[in-house]
C-alpha atoms as a PDB file:
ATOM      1  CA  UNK A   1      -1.029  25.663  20.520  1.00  0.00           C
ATOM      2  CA  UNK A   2       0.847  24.546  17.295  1.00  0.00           C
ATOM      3  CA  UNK A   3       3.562  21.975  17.546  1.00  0.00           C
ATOM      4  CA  UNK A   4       6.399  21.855  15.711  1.00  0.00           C
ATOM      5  CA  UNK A   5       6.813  18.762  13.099  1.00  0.00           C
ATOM      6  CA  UNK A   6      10.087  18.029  14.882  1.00  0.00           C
ATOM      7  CA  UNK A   7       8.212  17.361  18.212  1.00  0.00           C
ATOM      8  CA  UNK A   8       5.141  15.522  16.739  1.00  0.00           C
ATOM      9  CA  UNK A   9       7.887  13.164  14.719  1.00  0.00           C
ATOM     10  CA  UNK A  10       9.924  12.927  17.691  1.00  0.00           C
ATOM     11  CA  UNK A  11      13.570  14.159  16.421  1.00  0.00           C
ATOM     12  CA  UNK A  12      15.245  17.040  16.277  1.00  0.00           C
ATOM     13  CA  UNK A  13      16.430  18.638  13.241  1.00  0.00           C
ATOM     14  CA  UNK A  14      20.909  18.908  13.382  1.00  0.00           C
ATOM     15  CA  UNK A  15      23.116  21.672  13.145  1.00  0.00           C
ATOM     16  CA  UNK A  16      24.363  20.173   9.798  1.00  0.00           C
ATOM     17  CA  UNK A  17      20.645  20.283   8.134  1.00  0.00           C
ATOM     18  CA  UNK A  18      21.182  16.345   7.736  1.00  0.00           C
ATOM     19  CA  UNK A  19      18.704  14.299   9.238  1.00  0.00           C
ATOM     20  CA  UNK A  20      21.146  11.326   9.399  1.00  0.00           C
ATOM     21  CA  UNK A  21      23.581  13.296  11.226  1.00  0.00           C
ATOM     22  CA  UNK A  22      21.316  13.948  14.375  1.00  0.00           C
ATOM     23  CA  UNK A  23      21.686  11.937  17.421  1.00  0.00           C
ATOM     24  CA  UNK A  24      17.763  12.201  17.866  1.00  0.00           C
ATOM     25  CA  UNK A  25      17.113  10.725  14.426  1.00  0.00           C
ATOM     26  CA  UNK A  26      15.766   7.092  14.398  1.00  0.00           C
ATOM     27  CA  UNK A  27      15.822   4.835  10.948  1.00  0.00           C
ATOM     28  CA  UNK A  28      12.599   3.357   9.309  1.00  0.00           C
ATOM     29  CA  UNK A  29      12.926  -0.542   8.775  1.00  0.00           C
ATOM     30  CA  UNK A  30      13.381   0.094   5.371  1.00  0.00           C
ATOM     31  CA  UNK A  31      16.409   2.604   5.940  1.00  0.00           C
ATOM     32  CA  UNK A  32      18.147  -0.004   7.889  1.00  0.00           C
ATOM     33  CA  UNK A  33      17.503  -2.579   5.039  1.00  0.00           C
ATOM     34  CA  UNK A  34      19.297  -0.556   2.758  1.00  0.00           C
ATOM     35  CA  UNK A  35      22.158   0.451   4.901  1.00  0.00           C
ATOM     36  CA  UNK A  36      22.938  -3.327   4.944  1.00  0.00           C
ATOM     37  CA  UNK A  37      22.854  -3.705   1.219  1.00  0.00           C
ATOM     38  CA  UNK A  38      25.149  -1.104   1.148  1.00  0.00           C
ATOM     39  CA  UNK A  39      27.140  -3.135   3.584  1.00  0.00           C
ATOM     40  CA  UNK A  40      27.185  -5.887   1.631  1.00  0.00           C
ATOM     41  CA  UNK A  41      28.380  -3.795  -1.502  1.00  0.00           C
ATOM     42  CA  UNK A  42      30.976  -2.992   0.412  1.00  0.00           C
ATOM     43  CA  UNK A  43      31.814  -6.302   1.913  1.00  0.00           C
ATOM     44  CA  UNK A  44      34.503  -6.596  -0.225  1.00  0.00           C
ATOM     45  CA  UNK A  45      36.831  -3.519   0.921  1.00  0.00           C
ATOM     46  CA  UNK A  46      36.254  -4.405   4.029  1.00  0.00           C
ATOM     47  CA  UNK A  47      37.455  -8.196   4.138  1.00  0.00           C
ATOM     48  CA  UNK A  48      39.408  -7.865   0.907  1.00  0.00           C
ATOM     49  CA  UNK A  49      38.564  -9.373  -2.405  1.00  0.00           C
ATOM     50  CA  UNK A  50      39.617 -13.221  -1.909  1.00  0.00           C
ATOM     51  CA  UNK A  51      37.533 -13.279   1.200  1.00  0.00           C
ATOM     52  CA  UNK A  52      34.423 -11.552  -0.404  1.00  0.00           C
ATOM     53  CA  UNK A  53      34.473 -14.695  -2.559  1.00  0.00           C
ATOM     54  CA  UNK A  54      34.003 -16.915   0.444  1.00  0.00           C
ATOM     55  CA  UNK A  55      31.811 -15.124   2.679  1.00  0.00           C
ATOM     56  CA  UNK A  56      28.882 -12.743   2.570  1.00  0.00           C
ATOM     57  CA  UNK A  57      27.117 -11.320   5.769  1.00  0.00           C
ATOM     58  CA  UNK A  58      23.773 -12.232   5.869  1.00  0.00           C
ATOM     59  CA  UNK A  59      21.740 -10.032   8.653  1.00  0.00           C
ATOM     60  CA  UNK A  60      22.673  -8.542  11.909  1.00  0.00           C
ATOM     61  CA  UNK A  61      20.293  -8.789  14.577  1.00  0.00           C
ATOM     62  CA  UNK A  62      20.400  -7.994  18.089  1.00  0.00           C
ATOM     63  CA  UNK A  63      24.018  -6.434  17.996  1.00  0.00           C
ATOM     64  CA  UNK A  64      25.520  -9.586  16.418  1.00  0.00           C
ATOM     65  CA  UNK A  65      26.612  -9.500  12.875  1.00  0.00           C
ATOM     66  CA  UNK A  66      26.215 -13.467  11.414  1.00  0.00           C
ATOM     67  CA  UNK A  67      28.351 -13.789   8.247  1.00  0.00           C
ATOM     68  CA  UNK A  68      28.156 -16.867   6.334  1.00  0.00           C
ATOM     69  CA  UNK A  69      31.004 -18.651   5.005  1.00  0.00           C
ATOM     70  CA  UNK A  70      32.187 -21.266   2.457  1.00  0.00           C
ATOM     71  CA  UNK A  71      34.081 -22.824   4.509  1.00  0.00           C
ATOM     72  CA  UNK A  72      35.391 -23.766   8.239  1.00  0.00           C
ATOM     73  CA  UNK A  73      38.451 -22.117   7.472  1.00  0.00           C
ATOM     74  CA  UNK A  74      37.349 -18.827   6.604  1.00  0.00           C
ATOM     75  CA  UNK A  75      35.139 -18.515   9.607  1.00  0.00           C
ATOM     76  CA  UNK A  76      38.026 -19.107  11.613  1.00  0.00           C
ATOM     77  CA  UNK A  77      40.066 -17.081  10.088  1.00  0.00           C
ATOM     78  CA  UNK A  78      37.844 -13.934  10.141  1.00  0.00           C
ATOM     79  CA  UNK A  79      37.145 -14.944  14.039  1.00  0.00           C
ATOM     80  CA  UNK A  80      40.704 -14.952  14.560  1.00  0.00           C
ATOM     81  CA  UNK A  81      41.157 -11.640  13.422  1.00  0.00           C
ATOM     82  CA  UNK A  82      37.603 -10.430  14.765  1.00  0.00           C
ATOM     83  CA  UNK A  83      39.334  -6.885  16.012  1.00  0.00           C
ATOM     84  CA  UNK A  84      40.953  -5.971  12.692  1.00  0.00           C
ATOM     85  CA  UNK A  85      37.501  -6.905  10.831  1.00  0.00           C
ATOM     86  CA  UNK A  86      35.624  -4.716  13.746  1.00  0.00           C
ATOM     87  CA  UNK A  87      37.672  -1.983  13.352  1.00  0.00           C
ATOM     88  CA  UNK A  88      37.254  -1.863   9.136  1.00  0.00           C
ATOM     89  CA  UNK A  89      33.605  -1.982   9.452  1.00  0.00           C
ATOM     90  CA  UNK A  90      33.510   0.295  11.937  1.00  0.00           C
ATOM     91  CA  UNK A  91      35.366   2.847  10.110  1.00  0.00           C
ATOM     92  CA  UNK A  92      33.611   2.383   6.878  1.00  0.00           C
ATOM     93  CA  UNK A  93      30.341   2.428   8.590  1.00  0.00           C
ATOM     94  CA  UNK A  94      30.398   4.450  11.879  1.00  0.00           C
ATOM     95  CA  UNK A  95      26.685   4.369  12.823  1.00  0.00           C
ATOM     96  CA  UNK A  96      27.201   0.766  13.269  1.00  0.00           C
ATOM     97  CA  UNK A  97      29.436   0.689  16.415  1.00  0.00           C
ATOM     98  CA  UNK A  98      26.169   0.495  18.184  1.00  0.00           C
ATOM     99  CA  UNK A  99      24.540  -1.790  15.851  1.00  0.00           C
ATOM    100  CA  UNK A 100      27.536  -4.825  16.523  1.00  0.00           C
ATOM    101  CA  UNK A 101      28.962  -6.383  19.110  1.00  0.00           C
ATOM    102  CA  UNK A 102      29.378  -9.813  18.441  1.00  0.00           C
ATOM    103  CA  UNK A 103      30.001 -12.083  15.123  1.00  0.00           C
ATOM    104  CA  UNK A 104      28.639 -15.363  14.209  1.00  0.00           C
ATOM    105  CA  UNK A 105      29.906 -17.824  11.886  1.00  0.00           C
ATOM    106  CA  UNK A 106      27.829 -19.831   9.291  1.00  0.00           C
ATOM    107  CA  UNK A 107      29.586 -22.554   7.571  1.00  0.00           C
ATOM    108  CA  UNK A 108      27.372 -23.345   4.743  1.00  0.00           C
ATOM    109  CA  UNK A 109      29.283 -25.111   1.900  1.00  0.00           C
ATOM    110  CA  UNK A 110      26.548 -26.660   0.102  1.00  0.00           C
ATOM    111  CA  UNK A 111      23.876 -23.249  -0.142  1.00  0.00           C
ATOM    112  CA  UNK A 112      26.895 -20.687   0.009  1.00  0.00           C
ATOM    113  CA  UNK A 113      26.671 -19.801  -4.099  1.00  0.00           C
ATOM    114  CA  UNK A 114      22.956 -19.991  -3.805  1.00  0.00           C
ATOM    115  CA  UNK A 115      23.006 -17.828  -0.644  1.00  0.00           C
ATOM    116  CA  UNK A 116      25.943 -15.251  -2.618  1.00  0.00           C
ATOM    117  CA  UNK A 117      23.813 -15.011  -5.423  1.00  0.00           C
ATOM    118  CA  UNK A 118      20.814 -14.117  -3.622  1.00  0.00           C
ATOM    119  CA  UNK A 119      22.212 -11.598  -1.872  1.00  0.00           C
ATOM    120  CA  UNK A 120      24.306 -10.235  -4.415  1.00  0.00           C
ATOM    121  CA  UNK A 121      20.999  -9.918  -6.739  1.00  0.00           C
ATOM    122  CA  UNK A 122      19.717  -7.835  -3.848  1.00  0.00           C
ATOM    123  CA  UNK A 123      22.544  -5.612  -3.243  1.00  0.00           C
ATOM    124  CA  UNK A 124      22.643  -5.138  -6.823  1.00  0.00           C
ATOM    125  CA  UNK A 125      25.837  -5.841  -7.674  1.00  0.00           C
ATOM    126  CA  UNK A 126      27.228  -4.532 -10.718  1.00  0.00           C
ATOM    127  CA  UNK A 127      27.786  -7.162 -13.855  1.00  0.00           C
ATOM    128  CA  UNK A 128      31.249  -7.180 -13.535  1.00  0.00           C
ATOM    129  CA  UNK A 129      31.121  -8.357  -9.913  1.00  0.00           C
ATOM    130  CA  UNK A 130      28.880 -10.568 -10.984  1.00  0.00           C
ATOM    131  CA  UNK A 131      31.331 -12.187 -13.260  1.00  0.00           C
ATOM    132  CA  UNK A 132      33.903 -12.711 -11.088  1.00  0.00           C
ATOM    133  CA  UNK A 133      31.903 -14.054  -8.088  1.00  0.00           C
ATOM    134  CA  UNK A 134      30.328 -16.664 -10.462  1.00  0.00           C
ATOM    135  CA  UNK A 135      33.562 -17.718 -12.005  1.00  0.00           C
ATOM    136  CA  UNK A 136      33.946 -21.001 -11.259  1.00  0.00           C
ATOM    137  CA  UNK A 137      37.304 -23.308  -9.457  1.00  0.00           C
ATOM    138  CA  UNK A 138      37.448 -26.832  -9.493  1.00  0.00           C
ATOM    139  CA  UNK A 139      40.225 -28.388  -8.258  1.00  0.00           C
ATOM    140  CA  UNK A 140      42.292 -30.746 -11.050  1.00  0.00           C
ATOM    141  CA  UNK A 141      40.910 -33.743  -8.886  1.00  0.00           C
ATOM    142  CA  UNK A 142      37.118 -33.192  -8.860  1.00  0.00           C
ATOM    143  CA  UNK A 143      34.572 -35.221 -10.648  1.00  0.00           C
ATOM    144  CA  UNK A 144      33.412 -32.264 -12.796  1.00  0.00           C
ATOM    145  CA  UNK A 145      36.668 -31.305 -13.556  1.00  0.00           C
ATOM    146  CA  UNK A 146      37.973 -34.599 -14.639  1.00  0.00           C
ATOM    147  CA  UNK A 147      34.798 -35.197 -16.804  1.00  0.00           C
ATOM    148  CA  UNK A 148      35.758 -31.925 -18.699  1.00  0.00           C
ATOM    149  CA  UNK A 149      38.904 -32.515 -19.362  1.00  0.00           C
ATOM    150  CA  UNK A 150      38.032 -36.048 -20.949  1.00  0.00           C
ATOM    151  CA  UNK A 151      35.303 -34.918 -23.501  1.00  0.00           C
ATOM    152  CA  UNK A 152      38.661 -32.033 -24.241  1.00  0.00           C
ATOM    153  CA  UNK A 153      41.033 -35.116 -24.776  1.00  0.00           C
ATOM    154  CA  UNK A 154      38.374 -37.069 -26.908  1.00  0.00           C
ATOM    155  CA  UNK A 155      37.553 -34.069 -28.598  1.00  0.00           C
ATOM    156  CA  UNK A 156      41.300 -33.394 -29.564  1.00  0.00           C
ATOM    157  CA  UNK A 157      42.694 -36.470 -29.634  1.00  0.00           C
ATOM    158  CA  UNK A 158      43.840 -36.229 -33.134  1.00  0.00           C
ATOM    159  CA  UNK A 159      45.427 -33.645 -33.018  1.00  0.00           C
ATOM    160  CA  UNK A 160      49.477 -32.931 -32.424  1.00  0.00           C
ATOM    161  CA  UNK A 161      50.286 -33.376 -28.379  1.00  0.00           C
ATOM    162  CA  UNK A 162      51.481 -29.197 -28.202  1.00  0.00           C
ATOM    163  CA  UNK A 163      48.308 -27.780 -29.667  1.00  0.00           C
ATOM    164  CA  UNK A 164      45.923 -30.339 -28.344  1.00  0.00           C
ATOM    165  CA  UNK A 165      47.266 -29.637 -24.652  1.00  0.00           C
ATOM    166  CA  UNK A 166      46.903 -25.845 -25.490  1.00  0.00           C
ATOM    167  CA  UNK A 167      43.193 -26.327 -26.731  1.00  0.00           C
ATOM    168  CA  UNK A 168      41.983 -28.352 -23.848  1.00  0.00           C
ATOM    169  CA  UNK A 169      43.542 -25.496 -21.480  1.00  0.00           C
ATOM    170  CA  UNK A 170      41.270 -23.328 -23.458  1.00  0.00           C
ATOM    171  CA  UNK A 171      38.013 -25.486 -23.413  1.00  0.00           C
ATOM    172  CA  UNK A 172      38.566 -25.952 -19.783  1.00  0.00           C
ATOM    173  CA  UNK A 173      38.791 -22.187 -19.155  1.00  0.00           C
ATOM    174  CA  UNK A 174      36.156 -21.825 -21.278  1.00  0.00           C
ATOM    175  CA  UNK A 175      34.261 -24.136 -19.099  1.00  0.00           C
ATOM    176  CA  UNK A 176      35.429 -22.762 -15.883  1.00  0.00           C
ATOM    177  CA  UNK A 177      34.232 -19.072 -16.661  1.00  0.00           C
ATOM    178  CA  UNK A 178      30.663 -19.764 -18.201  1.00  0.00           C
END
């Protein structure tokens, strides 16, 4: 006459006592949600830190995994190593052998840092991380760049060559890093 909670809820308790290590056990939504931000955290071991920088997976639905990146290049070369970066996840997150089976790549250079920090914010990243995926690189040849290092030069101009090269290093870095 009485049913057992296991029945009416549809899963079976496991040997281990663990409800995430039975076979029978199905994740809420909001389970699955936070597995991926725990993905995401650990984006980073997975592809490596110079790679974290550039890309970010962004949802995986219906077995494929999309991952935006900052670039064509990156996309490709993730997709060219697609078996190496199946087998890291996959050891780092078992359960999701089921969950992927395909990649797709975003190339998104203009919304990529908005994109990063969003998702970042939502993993909740730690400060530090923070820091360093914030942490600007211009190239000595873009417009932003070049404007910096002029207002430097007119700031210092007065100065001896030696120390005024060494202080506009420093306000550029300063620059760079804010």
């Amino acid at each position: 006459m009485f049913k057992k909670i296991s029945d009416i809820l549809g899963h079976k308790p496991s040997s281990k006592g663990s409800k995430t290590g039975s076979p029978y056990y199905k994740k809420t939504s909001s389970e699955e949600f936070f597995d991926f931000l725990i993905f995401i955290r650990a984006w980073p071991k997975i592809v490596g830190p110079k790679l974290a920088k550039t890309t970010v997976p962004l949802k995986n639905q219906n077995k494929t995994l999309t991952i935006l990146t900052n670039h064509s290049a990156y996309s490709q070369a993730l997709s060219m190593n697609e078996e190496v970066l199946r087998e890291k996840i996959f050891k780092e997150f078992p359960y999701l052998k089921s969950k992927v089976r395909y990649f797709k790549f975003i190339v998104d250079s203009t919304h990529f840092q908005k994109q990063m920090e969003d998702i970042m914010m939502r993993a909740d990243v730690t400060s530090e991380q923070k820091v360093k995926q914030n942490s600007i690189k211009l190239h000595p040849q873009s417009p932003e760049y070049k404007k910096w290092k002029k207002l430097a030069e007119e700031e210092y101009k007065d100065l001896e060559p030696e120390l005024r090269d060494k202080l506009i290093s420093i306000y550029l870095q300063s620059k760079l890093n804010s």
